[in-house]
C-alpha atoms as a PDB file:
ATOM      1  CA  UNK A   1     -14.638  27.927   6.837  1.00  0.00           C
ATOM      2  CA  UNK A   2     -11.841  26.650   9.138  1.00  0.00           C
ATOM      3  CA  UNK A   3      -9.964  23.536   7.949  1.00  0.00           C
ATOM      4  CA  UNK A   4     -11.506  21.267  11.375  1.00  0.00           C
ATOM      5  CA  UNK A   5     -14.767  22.482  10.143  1.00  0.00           C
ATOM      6  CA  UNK A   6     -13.842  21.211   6.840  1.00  0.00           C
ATOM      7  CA  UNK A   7     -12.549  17.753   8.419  1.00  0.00           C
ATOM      8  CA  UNK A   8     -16.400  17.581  10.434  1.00  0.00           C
ATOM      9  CA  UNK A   9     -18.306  17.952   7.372  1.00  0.00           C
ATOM     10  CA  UNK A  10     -16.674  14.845   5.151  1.00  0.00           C
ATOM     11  CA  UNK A  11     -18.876  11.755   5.160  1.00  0.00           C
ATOM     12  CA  UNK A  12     -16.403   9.514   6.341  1.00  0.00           C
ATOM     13  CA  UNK A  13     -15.554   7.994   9.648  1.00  0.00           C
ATOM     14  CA  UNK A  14     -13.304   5.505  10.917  1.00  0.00           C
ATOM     15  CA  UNK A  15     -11.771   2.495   9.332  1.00  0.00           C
ATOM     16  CA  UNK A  16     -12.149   4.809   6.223  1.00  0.00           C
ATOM     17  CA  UNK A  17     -11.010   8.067   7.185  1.00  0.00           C
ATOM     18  CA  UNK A  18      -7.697   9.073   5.642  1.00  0.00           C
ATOM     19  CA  UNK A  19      -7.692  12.870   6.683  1.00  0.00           C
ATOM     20  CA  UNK A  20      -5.526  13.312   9.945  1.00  0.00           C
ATOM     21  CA  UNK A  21      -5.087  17.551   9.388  1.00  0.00           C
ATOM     22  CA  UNK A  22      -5.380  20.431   6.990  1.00  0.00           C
ATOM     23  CA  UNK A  23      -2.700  22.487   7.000  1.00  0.00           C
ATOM     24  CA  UNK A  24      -3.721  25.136   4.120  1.00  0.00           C
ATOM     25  CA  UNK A  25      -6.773  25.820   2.044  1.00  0.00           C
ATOM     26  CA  UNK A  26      -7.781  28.447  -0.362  1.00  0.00           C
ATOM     27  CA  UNK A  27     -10.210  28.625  -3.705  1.00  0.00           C
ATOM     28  CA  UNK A  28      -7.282  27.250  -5.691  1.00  0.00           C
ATOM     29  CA  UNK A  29      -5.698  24.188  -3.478  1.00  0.00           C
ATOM     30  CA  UNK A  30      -5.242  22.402  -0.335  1.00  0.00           C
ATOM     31  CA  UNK A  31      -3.006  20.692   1.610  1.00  0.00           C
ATOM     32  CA  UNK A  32      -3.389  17.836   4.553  1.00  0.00           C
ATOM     33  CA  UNK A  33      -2.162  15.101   5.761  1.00  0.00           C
ATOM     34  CA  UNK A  34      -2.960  11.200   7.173  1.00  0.00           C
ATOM     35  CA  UNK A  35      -0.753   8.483   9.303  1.00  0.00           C
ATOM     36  CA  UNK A  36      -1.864   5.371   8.519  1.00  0.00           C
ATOM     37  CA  UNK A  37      -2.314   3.285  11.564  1.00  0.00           C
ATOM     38  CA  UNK A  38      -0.556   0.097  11.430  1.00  0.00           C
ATOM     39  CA  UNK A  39      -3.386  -2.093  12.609  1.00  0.00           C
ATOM     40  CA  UNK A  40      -5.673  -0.519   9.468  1.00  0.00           C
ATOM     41  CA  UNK A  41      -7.916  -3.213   8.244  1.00  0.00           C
ATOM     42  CA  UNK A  42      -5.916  -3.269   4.873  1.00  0.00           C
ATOM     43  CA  UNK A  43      -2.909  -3.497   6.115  1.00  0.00           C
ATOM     44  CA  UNK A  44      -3.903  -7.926   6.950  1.00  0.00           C
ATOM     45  CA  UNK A  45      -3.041 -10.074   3.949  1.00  0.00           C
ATOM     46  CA  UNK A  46      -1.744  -7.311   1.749  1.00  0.00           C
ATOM     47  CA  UNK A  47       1.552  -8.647   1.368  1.00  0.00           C
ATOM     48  CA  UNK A  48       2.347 -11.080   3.698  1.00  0.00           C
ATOM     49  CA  UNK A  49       4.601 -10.424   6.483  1.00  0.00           C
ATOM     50  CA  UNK A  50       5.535  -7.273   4.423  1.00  0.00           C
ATOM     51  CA  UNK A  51       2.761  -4.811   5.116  1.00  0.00           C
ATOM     52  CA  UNK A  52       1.859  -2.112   1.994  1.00  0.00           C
ATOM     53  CA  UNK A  53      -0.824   0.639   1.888  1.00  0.00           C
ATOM     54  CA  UNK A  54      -2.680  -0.511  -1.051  1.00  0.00           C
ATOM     55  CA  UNK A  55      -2.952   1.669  -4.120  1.00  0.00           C
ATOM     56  CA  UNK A  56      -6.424   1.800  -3.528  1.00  0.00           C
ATOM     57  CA  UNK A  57      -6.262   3.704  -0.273  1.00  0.00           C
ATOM     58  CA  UNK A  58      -3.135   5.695  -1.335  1.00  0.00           C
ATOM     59  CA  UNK A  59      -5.931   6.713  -4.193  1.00  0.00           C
ATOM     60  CA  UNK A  60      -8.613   7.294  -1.809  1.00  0.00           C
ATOM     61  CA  UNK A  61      -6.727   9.305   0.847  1.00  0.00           C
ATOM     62  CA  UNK A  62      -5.868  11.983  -2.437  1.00  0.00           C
ATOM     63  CA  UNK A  63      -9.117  12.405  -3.369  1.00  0.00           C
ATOM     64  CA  UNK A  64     -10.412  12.751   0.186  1.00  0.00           C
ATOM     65  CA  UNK A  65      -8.114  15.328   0.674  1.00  0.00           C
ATOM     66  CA  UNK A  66      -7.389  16.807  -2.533  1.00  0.00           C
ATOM     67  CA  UNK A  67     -11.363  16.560  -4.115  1.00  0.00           C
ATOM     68  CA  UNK A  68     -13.637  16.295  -0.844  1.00  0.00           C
ATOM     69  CA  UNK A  69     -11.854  18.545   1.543  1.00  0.00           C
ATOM     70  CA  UNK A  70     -11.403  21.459  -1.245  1.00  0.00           C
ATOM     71  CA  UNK A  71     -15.379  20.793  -2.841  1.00  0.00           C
ATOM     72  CA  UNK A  72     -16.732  21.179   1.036  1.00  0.00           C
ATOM     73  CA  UNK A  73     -14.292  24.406   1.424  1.00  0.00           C
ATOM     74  CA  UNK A  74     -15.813  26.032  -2.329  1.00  0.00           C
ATOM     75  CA  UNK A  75     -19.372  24.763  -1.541  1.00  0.00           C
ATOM     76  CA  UNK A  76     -19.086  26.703   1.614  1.00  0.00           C
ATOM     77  CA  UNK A  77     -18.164  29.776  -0.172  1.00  0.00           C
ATOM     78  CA  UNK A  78     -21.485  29.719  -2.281  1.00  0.00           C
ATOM     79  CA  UNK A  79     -24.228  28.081  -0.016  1.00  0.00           C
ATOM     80  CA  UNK A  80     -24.708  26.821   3.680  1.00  0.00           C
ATOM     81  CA  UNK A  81     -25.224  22.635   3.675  1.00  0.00           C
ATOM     82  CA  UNK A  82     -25.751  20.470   6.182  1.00  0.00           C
ATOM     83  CA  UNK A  83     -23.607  17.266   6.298  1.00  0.00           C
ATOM     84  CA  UNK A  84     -25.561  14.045   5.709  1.00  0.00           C
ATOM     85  CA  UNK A  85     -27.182  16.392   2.823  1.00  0.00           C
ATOM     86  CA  UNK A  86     -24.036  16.758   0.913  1.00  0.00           C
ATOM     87  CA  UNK A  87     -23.727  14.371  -2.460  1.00  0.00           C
ATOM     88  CA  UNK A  88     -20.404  13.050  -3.185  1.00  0.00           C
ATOM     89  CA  UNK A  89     -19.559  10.819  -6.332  1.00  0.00           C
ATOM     90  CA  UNK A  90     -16.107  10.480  -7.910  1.00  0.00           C
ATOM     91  CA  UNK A  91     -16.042  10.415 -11.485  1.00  0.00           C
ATOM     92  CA  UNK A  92     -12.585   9.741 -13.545  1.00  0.00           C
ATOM     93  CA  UNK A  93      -9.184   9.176 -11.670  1.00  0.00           C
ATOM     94  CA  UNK A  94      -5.637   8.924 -13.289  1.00  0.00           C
ATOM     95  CA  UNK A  95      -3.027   8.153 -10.929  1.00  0.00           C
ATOM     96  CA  UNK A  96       0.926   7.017 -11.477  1.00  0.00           C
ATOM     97  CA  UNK A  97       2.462   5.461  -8.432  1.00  0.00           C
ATOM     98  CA  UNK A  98       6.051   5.904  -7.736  1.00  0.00           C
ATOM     99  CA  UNK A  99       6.825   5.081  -3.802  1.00  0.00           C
ATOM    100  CA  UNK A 100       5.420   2.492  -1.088  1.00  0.00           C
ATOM    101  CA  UNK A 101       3.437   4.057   2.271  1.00  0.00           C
ATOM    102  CA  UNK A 102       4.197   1.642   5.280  1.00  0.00           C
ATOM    103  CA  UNK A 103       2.350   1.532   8.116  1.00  0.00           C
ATOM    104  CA  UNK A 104       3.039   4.523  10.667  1.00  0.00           C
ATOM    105  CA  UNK A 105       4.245   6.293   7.298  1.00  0.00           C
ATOM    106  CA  UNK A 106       2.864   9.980   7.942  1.00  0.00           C
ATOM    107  CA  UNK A 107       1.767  11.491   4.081  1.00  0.00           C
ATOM    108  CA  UNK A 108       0.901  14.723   2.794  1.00  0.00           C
ATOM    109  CA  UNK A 109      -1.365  15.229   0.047  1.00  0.00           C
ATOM    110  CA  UNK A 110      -1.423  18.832  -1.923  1.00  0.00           C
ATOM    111  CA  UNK A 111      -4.129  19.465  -4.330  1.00  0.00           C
ATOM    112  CA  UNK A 112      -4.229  22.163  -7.109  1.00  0.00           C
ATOM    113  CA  UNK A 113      -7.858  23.073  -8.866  1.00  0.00           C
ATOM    114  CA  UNK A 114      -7.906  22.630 -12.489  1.00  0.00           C
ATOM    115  CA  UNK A 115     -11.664  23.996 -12.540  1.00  0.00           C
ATOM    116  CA  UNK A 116     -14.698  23.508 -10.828  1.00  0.00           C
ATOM    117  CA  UNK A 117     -17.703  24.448 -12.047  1.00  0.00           C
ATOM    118  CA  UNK A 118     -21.308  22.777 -12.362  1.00  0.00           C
ATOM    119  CA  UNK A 119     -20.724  20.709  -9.384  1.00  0.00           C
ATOM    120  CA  UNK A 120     -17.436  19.041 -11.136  1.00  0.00           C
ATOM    121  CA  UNK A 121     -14.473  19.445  -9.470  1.00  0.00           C
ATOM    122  CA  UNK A 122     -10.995  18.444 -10.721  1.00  0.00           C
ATOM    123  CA  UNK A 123      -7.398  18.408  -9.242  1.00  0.00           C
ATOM    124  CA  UNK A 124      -3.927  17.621  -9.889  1.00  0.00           C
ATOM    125  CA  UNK A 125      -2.825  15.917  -6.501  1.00  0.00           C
ATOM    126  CA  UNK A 126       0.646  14.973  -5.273  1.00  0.00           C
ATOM    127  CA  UNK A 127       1.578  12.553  -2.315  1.00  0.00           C
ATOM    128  CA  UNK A 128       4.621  13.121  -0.530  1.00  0.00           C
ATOM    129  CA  UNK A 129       6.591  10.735   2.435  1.00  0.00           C
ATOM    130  CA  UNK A 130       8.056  12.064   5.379  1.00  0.00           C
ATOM    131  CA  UNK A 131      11.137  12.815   3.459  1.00  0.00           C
ATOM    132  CA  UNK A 132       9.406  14.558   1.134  1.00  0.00           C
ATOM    133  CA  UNK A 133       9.550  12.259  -1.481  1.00  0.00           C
ATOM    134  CA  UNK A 134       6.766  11.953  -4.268  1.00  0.00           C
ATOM    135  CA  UNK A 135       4.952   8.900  -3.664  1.00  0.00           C
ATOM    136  CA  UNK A 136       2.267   9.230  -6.256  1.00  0.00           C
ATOM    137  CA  UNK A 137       0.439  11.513  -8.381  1.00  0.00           C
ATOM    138  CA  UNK A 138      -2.427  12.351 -10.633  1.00  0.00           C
ATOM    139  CA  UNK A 139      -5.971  13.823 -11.573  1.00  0.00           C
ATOM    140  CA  UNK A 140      -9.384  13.076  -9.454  1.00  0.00           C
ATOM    141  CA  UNK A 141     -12.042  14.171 -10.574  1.00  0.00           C
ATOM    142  CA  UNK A 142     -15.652  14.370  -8.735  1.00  0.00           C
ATOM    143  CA  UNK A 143     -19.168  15.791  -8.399  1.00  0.00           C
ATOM    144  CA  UNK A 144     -19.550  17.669  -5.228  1.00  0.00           C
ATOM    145  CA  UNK A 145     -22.943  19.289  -3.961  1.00  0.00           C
ATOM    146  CA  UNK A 146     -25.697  19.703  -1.358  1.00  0.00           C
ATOM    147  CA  UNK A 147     -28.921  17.257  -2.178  1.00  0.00           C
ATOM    148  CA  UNK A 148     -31.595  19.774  -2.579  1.00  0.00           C
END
């Protein structure tokens, strides 16, 4: 499955799409990234006059990438779905924040599998700036699979 296949399958749209581009993808990781536009919804009373991407979102963006992206990418490997039958449900996250995201901040999120089996899949995932810098990090894990 190509990665803007991926990216057409995810059951998000816009305000609360965080997935700009995949950049790699394989049975053990993924990589994308998201710009958060500076007129997001979130971005009005969080902080005023000093706009910050909210933990929350910084959270959410990970596991959209990190969980989603990857779960639709290993599904595809075993079975053919359809998109508005897939079943998506997070189920523990851990995450340690270490950097602010402004708006316009371009982010990459990489993702490594720590298993996924019986429709469970868990990740490490990492957020990095611009400059490369690690903005947060942790574990997401989810439940992932087509509604029979």
């Amino acid at each position: 499955m190509k990665t803007n296949e991926i990216i057409s399958k995810l059951p998000y749209s816009k305000p609360f799409l965080f997935v700009d581009e995949l950049s790699k993808v394989d049975e053990n990781g993924i990589e994308g990234n998201y710009t958060f536009p500076k007129d997001s919804f979130f971005y009005e009373g969080h902080f005023k006059e000093f706009p910050v991407t909210p933990g929350v979102i910084l959270t959410e963006c990970t596991a959209q990438i990190g969980v989603v992206c990857l779960g639709i990418y290993l599904i595809s490997k075993e079975t053919s779905f359809e998109n508005e039958k897939l079943q998506i449900a997070m189920s523990s996250t851990e995450m340690e924040f270490y950097l602010p995201v402004f708006p316009e901040e371009k982010v990459v999120v990489r993702s490594k599998k720590i298993y996924f089996r019986f429709s469970k899949l868990k990740c490490e995932v990492k957020m990095y700036n611009g400059k490369g810098k690690l903005v947060c990090k942790g574990i997401i894990a989810g439940m992932i699979k087509p509604k029979k």
